[in-house]
N, C-alpha and C. Protein backbone atom coordinates (compact mmCIF):
# COMPACT_ATOMS: atom_id res chain seq x y z
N UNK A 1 182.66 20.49 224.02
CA UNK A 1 182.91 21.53 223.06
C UNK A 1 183.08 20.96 221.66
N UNK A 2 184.09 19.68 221.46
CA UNK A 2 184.08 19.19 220.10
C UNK A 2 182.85 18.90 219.55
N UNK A 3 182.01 18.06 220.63
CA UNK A 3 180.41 17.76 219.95
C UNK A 3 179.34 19.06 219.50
N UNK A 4 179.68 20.33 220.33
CA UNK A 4 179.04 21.56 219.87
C UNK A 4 179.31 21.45 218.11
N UNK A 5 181.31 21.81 218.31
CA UNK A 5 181.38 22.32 217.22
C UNK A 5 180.90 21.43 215.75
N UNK A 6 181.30 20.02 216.57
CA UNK A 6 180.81 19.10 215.14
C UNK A 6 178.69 18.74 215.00
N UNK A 7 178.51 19.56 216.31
CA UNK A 7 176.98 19.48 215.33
C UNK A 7 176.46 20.47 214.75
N UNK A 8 177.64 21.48 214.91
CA UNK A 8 177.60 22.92 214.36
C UNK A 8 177.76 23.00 212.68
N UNK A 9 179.08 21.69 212.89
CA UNK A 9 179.51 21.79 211.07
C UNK A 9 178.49 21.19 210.47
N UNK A 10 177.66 19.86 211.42
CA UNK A 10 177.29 19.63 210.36
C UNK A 10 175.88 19.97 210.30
N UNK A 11 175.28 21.16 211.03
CA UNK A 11 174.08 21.55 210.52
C UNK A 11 174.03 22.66 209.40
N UNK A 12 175.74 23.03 209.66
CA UNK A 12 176.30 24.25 208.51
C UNK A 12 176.38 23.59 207.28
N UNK A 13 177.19 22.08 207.23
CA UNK A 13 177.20 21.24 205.94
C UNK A 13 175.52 21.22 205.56
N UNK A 14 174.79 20.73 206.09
CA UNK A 14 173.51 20.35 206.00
C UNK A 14 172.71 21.59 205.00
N UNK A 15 172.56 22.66 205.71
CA UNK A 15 172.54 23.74 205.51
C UNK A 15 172.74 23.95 204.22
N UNK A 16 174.10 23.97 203.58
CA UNK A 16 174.60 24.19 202.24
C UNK A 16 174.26 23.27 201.49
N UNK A 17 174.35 21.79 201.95
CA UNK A 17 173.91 21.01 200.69
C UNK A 17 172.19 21.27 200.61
N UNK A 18 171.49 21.97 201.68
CA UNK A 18 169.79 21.73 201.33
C UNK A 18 169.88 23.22 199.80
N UNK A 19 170.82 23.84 200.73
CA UNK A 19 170.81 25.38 200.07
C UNK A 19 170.87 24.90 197.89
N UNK A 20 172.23 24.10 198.42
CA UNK A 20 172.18 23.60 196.78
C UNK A 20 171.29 22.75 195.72
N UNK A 21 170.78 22.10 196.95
CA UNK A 21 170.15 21.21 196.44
C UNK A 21 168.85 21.95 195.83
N UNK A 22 168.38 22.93 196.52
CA UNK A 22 167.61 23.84 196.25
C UNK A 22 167.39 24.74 195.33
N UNK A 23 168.45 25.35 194.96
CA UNK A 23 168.70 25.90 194.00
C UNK A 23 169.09 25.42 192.99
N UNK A 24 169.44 24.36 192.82
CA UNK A 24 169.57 22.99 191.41
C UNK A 24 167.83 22.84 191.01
N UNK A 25 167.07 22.49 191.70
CA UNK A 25 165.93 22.17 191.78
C UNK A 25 165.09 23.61 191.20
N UNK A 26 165.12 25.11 191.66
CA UNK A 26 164.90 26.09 191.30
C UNK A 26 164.99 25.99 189.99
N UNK A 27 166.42 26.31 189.58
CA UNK A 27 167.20 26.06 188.43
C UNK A 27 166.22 25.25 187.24
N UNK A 28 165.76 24.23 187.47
CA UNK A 28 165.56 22.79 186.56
C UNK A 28 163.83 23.26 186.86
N UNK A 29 163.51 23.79 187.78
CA UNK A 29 162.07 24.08 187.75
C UNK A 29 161.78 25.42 187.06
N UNK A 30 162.80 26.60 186.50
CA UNK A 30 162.61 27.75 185.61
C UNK A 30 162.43 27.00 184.17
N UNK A 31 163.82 26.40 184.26
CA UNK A 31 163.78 25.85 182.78
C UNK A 31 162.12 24.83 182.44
N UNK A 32 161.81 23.96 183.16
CA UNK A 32 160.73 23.65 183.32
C UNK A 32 159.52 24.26 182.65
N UNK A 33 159.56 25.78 183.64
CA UNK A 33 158.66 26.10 183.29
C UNK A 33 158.60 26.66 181.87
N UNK A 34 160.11 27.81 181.60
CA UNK A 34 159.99 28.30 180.30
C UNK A 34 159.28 27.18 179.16
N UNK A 35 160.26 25.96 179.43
CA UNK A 35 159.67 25.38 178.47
C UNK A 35 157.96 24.92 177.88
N UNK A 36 157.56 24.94 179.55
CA UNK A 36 156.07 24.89 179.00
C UNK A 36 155.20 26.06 178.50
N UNK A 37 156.25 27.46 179.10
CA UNK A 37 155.35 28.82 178.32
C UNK A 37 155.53 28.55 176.71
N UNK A 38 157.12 28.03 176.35
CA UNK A 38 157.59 28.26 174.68
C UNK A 38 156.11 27.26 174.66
N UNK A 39 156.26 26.19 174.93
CA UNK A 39 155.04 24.95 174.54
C UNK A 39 153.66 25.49 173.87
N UNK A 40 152.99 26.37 174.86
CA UNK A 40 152.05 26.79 175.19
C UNK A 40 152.45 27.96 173.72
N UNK A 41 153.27 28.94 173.78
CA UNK A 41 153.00 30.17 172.67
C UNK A 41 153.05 29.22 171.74
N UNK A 42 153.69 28.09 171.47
CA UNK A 42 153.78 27.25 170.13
C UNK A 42 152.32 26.60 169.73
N UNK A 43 151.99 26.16 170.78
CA UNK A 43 150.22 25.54 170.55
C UNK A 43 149.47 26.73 170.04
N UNK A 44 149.46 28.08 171.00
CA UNK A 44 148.69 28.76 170.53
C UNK A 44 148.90 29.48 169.65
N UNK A 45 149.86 29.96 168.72
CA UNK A 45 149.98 29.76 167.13
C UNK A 45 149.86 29.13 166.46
N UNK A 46 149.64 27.57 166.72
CA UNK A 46 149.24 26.49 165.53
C UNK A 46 147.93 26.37 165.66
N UNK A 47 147.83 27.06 166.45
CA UNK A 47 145.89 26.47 166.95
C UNK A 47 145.00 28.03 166.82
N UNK A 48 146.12 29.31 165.88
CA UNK A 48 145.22 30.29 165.70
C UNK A 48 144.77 30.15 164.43
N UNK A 49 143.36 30.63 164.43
CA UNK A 49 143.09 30.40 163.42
C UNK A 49 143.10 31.37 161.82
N UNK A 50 143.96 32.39 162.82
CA UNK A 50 144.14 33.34 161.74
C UNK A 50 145.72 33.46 161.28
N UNK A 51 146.15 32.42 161.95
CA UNK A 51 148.14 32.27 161.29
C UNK A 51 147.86 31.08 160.14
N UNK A 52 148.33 31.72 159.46
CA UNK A 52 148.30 31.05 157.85
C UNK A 52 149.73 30.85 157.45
N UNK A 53 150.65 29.82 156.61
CA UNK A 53 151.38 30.12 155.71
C UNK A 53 151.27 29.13 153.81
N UNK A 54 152.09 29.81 153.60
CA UNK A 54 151.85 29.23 152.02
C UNK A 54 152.51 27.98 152.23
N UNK A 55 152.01 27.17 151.56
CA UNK A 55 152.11 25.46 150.89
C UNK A 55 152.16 25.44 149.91
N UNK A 56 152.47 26.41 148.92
CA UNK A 56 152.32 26.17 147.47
C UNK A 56 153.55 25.40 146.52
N UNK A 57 152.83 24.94 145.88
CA UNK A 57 153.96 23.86 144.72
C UNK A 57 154.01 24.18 143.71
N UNK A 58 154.23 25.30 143.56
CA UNK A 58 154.31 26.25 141.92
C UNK A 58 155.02 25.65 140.72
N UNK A 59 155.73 24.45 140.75
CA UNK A 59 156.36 23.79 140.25
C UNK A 59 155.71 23.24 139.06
N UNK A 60 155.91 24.01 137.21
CA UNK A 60 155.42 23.47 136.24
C UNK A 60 154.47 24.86 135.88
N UNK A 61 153.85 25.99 136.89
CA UNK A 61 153.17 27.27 136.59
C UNK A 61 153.90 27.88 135.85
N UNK A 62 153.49 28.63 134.88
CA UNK A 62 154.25 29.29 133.63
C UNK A 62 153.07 30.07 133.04
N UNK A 63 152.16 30.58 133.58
CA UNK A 63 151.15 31.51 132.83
C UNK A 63 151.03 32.74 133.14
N UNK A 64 150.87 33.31 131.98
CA UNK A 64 150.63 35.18 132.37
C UNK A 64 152.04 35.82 132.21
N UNK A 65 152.94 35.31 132.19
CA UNK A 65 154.07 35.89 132.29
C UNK A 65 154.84 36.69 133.80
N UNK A 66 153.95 35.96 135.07
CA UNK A 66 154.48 36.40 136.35
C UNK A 66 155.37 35.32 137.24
N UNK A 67 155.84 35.73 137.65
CA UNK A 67 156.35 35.17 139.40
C UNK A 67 155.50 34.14 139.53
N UNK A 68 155.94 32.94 139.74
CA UNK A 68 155.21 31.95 140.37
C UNK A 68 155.37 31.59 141.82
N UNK A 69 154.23 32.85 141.96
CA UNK A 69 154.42 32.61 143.48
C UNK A 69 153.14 32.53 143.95
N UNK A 70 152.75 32.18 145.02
CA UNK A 70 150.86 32.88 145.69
C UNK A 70 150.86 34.26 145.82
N UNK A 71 151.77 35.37 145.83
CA UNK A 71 151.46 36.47 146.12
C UNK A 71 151.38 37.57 144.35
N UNK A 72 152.24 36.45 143.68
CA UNK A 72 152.12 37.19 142.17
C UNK A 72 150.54 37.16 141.45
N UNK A 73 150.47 35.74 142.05
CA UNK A 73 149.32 34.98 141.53
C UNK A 73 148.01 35.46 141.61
N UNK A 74 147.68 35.69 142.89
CA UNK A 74 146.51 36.32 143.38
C UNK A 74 146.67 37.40 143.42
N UNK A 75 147.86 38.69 143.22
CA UNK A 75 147.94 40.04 142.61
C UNK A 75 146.99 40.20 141.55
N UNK A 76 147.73 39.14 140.69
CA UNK A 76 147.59 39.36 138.89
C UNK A 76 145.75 38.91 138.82
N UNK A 77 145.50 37.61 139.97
CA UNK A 77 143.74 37.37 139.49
C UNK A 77 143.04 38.13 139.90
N UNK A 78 143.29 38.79 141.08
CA UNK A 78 142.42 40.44 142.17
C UNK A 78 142.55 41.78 141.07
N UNK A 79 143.61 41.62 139.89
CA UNK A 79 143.13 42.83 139.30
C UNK A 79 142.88 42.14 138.04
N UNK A 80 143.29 41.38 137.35
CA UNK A 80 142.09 40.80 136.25
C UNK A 80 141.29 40.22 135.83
N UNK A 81 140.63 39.79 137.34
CA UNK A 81 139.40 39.55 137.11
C UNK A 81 138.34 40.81 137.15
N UNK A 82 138.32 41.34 137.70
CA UNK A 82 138.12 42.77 137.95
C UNK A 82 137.62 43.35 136.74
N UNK A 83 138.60 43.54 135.79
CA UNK A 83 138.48 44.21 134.45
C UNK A 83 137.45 43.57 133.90
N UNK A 84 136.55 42.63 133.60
CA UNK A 84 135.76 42.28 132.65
C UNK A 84 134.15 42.39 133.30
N UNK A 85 133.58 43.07 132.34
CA UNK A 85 132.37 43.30 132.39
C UNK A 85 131.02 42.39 131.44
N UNK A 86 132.20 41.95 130.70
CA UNK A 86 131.10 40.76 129.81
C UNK A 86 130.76 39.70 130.82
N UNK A 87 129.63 39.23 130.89
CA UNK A 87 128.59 38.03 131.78
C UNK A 87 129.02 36.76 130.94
N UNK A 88 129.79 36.76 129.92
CA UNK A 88 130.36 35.63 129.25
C UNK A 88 131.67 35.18 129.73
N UNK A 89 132.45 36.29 129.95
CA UNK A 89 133.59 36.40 130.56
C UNK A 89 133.75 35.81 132.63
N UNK A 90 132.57 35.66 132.89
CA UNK A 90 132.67 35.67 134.45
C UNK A 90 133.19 33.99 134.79
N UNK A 91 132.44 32.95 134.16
CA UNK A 91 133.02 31.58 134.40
C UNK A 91 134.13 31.40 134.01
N UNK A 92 134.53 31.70 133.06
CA UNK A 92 136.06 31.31 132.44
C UNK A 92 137.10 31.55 132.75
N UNK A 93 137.09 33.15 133.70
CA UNK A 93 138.07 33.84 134.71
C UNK A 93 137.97 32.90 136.15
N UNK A 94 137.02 32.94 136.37
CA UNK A 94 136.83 31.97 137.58
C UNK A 94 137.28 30.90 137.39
N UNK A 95 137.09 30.05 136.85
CA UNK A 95 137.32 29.14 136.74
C UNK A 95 138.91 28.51 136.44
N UNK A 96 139.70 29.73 135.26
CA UNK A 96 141.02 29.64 135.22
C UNK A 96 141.89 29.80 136.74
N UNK A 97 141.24 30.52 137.70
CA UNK A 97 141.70 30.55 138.85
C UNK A 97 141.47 29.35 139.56
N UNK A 98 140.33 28.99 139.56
CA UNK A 98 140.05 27.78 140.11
C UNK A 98 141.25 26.77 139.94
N UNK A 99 141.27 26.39 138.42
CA UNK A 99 142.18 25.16 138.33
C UNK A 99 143.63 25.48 138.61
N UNK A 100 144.57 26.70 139.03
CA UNK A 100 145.48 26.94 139.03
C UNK A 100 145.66 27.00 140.37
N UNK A 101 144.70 26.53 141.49
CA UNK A 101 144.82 26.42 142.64
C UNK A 101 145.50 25.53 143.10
N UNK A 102 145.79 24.44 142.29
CA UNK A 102 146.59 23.49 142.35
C UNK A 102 147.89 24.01 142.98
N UNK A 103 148.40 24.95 142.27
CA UNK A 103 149.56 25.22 142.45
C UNK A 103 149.66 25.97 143.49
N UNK A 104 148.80 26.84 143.86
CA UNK A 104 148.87 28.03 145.11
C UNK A 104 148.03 27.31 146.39
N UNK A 105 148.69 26.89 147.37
CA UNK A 105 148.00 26.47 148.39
C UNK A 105 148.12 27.38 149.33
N UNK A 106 147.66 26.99 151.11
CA UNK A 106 147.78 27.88 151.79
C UNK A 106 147.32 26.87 152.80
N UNK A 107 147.99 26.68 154.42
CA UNK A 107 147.62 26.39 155.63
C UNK A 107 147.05 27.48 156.55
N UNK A 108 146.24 26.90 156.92
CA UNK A 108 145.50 28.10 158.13
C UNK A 108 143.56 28.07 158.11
N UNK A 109 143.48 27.87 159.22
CA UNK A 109 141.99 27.84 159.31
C UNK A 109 140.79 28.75 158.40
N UNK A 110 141.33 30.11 159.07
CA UNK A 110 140.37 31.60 158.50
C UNK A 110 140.53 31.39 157.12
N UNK A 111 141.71 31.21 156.40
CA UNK A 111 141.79 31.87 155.29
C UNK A 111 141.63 30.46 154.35
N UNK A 112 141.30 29.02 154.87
CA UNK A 112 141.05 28.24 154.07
C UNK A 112 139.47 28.77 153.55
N UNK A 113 138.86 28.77 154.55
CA UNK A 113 137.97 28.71 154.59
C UNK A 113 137.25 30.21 153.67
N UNK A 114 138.58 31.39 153.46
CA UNK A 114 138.20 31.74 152.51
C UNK A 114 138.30 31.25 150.96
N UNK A 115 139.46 30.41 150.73
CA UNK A 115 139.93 29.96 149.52
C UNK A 115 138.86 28.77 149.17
N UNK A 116 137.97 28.31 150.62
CA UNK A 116 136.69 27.27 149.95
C UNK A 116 135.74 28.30 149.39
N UNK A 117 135.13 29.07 149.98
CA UNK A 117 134.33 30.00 149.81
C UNK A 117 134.65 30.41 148.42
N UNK A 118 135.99 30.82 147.89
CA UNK A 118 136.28 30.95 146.46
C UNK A 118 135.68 29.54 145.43
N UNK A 119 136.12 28.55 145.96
CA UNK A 119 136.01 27.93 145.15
C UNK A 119 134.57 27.18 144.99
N UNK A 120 133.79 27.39 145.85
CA UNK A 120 132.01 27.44 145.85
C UNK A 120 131.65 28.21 145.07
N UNK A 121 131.58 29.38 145.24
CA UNK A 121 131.20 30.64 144.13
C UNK A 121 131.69 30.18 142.81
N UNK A 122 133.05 29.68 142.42
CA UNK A 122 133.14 28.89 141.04
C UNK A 122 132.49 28.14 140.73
N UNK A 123 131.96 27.45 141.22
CA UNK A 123 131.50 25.95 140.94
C UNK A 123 129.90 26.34 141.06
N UNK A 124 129.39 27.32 141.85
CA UNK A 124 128.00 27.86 141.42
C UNK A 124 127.81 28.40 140.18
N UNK A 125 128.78 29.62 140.20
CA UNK A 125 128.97 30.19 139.01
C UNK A 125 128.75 28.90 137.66
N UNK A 126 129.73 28.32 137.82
CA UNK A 126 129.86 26.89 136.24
C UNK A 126 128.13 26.50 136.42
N UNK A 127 127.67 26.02 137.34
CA UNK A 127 125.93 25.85 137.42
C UNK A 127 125.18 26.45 136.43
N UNK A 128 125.13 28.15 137.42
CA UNK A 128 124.45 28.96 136.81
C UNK A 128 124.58 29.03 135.24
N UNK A 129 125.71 28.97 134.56
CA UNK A 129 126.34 28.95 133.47
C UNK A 129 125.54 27.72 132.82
N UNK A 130 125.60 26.58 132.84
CA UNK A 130 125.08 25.77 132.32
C UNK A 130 123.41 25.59 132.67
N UNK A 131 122.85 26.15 133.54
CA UNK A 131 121.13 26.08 133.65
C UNK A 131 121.22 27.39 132.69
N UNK A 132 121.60 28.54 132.29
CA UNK A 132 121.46 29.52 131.37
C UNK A 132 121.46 29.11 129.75
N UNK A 133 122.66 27.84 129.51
CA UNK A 133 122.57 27.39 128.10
C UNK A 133 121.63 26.33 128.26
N UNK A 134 121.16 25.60 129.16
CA UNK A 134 119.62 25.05 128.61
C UNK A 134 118.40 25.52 128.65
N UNK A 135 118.54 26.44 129.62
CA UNK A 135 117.45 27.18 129.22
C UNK A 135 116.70 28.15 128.21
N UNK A 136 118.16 28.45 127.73
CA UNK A 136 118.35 29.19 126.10
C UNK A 136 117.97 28.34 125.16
N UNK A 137 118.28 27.18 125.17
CA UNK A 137 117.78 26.68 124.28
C UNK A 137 116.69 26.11 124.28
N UNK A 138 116.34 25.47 125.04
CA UNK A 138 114.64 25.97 125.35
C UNK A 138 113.41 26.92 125.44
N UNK A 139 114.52 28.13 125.38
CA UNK A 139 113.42 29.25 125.09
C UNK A 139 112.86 29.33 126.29
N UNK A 140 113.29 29.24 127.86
CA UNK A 140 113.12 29.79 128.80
C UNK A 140 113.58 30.81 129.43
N UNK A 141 113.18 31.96 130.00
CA UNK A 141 113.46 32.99 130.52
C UNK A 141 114.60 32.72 131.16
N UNK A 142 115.86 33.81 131.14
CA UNK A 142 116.73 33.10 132.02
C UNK A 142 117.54 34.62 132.90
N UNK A 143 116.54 35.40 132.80
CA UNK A 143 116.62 36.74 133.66
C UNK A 143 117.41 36.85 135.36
N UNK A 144 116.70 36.23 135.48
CA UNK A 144 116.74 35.96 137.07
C UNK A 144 117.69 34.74 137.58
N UNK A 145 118.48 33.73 136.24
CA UNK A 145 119.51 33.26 136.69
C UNK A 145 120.79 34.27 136.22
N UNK A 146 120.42 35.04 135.28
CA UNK A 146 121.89 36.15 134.43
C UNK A 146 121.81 36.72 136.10
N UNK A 147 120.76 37.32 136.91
CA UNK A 147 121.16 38.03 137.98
C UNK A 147 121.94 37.60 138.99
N UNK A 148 121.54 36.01 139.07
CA UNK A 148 122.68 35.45 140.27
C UNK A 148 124.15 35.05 140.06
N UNK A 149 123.85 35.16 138.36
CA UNK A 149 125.40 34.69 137.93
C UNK A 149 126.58 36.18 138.43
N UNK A 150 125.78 37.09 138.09
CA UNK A 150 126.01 38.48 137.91
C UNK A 150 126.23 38.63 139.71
N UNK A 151 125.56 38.62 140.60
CA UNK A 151 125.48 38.49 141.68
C UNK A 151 127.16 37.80 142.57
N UNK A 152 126.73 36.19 141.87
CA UNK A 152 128.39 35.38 142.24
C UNK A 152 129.67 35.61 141.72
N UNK A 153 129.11 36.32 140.47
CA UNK A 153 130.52 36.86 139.85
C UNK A 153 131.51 38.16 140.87
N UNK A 154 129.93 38.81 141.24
CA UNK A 154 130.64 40.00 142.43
C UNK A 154 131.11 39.83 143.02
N UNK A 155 130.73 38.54 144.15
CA UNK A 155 131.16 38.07 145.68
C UNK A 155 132.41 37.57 145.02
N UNK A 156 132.76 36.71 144.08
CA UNK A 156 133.37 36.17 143.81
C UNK A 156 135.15 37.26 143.51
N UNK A 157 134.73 38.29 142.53
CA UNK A 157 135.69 39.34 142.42
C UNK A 157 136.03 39.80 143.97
N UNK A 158 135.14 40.29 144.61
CA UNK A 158 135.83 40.98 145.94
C UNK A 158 136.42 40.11 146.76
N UNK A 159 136.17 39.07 146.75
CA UNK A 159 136.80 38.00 147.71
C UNK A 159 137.53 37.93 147.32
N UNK A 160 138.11 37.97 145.77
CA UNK A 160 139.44 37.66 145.50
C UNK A 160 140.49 38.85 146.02
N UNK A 161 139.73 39.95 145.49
CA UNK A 161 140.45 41.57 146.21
C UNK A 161 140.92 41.45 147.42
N UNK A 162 140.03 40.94 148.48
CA UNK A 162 139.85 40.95 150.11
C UNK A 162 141.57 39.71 150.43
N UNK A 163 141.13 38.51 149.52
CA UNK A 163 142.64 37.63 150.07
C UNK A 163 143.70 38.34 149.30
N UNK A 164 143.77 38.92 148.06
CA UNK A 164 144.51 39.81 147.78
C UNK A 164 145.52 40.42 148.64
N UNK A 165 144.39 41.16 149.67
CA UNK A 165 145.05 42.30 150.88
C UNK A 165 145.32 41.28 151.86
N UNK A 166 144.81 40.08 152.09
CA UNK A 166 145.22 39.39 153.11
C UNK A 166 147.01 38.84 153.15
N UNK A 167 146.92 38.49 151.54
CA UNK A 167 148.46 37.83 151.14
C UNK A 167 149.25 38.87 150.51
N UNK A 168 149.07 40.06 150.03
CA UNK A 168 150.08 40.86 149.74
C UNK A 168 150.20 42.06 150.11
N UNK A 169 149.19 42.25 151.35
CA UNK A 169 149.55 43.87 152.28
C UNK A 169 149.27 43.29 153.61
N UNK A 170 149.36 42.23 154.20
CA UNK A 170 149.37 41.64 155.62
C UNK A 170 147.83 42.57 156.33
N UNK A 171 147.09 42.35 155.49
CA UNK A 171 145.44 42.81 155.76
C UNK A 171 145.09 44.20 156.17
N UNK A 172 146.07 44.99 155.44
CA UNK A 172 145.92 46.20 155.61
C UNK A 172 145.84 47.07 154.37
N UNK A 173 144.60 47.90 154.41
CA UNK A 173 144.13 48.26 153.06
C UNK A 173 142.42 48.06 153.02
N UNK A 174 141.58 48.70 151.90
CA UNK A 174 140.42 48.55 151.65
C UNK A 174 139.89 47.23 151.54
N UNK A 175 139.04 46.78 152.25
CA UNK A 175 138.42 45.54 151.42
C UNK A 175 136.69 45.65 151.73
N UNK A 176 136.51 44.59 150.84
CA UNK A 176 135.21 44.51 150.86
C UNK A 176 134.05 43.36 151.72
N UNK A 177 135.22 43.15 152.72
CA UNK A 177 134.21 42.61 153.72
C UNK A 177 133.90 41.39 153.75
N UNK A 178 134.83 40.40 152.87
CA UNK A 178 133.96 38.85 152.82
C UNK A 178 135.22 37.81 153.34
N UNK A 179 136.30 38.31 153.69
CA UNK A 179 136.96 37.37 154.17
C UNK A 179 136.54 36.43 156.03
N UNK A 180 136.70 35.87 155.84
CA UNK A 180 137.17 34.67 157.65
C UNK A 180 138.23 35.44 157.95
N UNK A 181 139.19 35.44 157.02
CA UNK A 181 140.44 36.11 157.96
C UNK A 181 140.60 37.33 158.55
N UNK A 182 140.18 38.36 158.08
CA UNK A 182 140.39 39.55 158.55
C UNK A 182 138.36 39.85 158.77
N UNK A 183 138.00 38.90 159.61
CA UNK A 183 136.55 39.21 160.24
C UNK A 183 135.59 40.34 159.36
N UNK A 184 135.90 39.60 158.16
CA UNK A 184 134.94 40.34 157.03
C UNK A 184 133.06 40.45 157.55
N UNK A 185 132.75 42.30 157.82
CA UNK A 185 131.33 41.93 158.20
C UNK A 185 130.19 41.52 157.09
N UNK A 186 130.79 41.08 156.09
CA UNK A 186 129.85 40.76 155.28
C UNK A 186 129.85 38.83 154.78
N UNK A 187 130.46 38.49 155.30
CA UNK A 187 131.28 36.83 155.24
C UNK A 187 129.68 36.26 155.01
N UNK A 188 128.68 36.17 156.34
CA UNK A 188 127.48 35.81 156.64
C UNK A 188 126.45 36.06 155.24
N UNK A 189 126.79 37.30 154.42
CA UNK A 189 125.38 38.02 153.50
C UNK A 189 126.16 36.72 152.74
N UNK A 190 127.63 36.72 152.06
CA UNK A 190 128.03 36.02 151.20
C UNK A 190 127.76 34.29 151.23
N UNK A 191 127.88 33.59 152.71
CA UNK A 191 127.72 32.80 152.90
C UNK A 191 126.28 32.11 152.62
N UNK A 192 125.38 32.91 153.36
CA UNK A 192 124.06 32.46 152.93
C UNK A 192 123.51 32.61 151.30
N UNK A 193 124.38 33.31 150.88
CA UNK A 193 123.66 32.87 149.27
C UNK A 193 124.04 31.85 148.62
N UNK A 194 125.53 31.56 148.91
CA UNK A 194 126.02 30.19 148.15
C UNK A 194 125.87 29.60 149.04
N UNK A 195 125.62 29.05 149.84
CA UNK A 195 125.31 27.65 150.86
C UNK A 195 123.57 27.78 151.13
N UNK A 196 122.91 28.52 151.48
CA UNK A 196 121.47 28.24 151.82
C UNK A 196 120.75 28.70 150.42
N UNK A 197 120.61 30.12 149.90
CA UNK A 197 119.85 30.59 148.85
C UNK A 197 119.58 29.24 147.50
């Protein structure tokens, strides 16, 4: 009878320590796992390509009389660039944006890749601009480059509009179709003129 009861206790001891041991192990295998879901949502936010945040070093900006911020910044260039209709006026706006990029940065795949796209269309634009004053002075027709300047100046304005809505209405609102970030269907018409045309 004693040997019953003592192989009784100790398949009952046995029993409880597998029981604990088990549930320690459970325990350490939830946490486990949570941690590899947090892992996993953390990768796949750094690895989207449409989560962006600002990097900007506004530090020393003092123009226009705004907020030195990326969201004042690209407010104030989405509506005044806008305003000018002189073909004299199109490089110099561009271009003041251009160099003030310094200060306004931005991380994130989509929307670099719109802020390159900006800064191509500048740097075509400055081209076009300078094949127009030698050709002027040469007394060559320069019709059909005023059209592409006129042309990049457009893409160039709405794109600014389009990251506009990207950075100061969280991409909600009218745009005109040329951003990466918010799957602009016109990205491709824009792309192929400044990179292949």
């Amino acid at each position: 009878m004693k040997l019953i009861k003592l192989a009784f206790t100790g398949l009952l001891v046995s029993g409880l320590l597998t029981g604990c041991t088990n549930e320690g192990t459970k325990v350490e295998q939830d946490k486990t796992e949570e941690t590899k879901v947090e892992q996993v949502k953390t990768e796949a936010e750094v690895n989207d390509p449409k989560t962006w945040k600002d990097v900007s070093t506004p530090e020393g900006f003092n123009n226009y009389g705004i907020e030195p911020t990326l969201e004042a910044w690209i407010a104030y260039h989405a509506e005044d660039i806008a305003k000018t209709t002189d073909v004299k006026e199109y490089y110099p706006r561009a271009n003041r944006l251009r160099t003030e990029m310094k200060y306004f940065r931005i991380q994130g795949d989509d929307l670099q890749k719109d802020f390159d796209n900006m800064e191509v269309l500048q740097t075509l634009m400055g081209n076009l601009v300078y094949s127009i004053s030698v050709a002027e002075k040469q007394g060559i027709e320069t019709a059909e480059t005023y059209d592409e300047l006129k042309k990049s100046f457009r893409y160039f304005t709405e794109l600014v509009h389009d990251i506009d809505i990207v950075i100061n209405h969280d991409g909600k609102g009218e745009t005109f179709g040329f951003t990466h970030q918010l799957d602009g269907k016109k990205v491709e018409e824009m792309e192929t003129f400044i990179y292949i045309d």
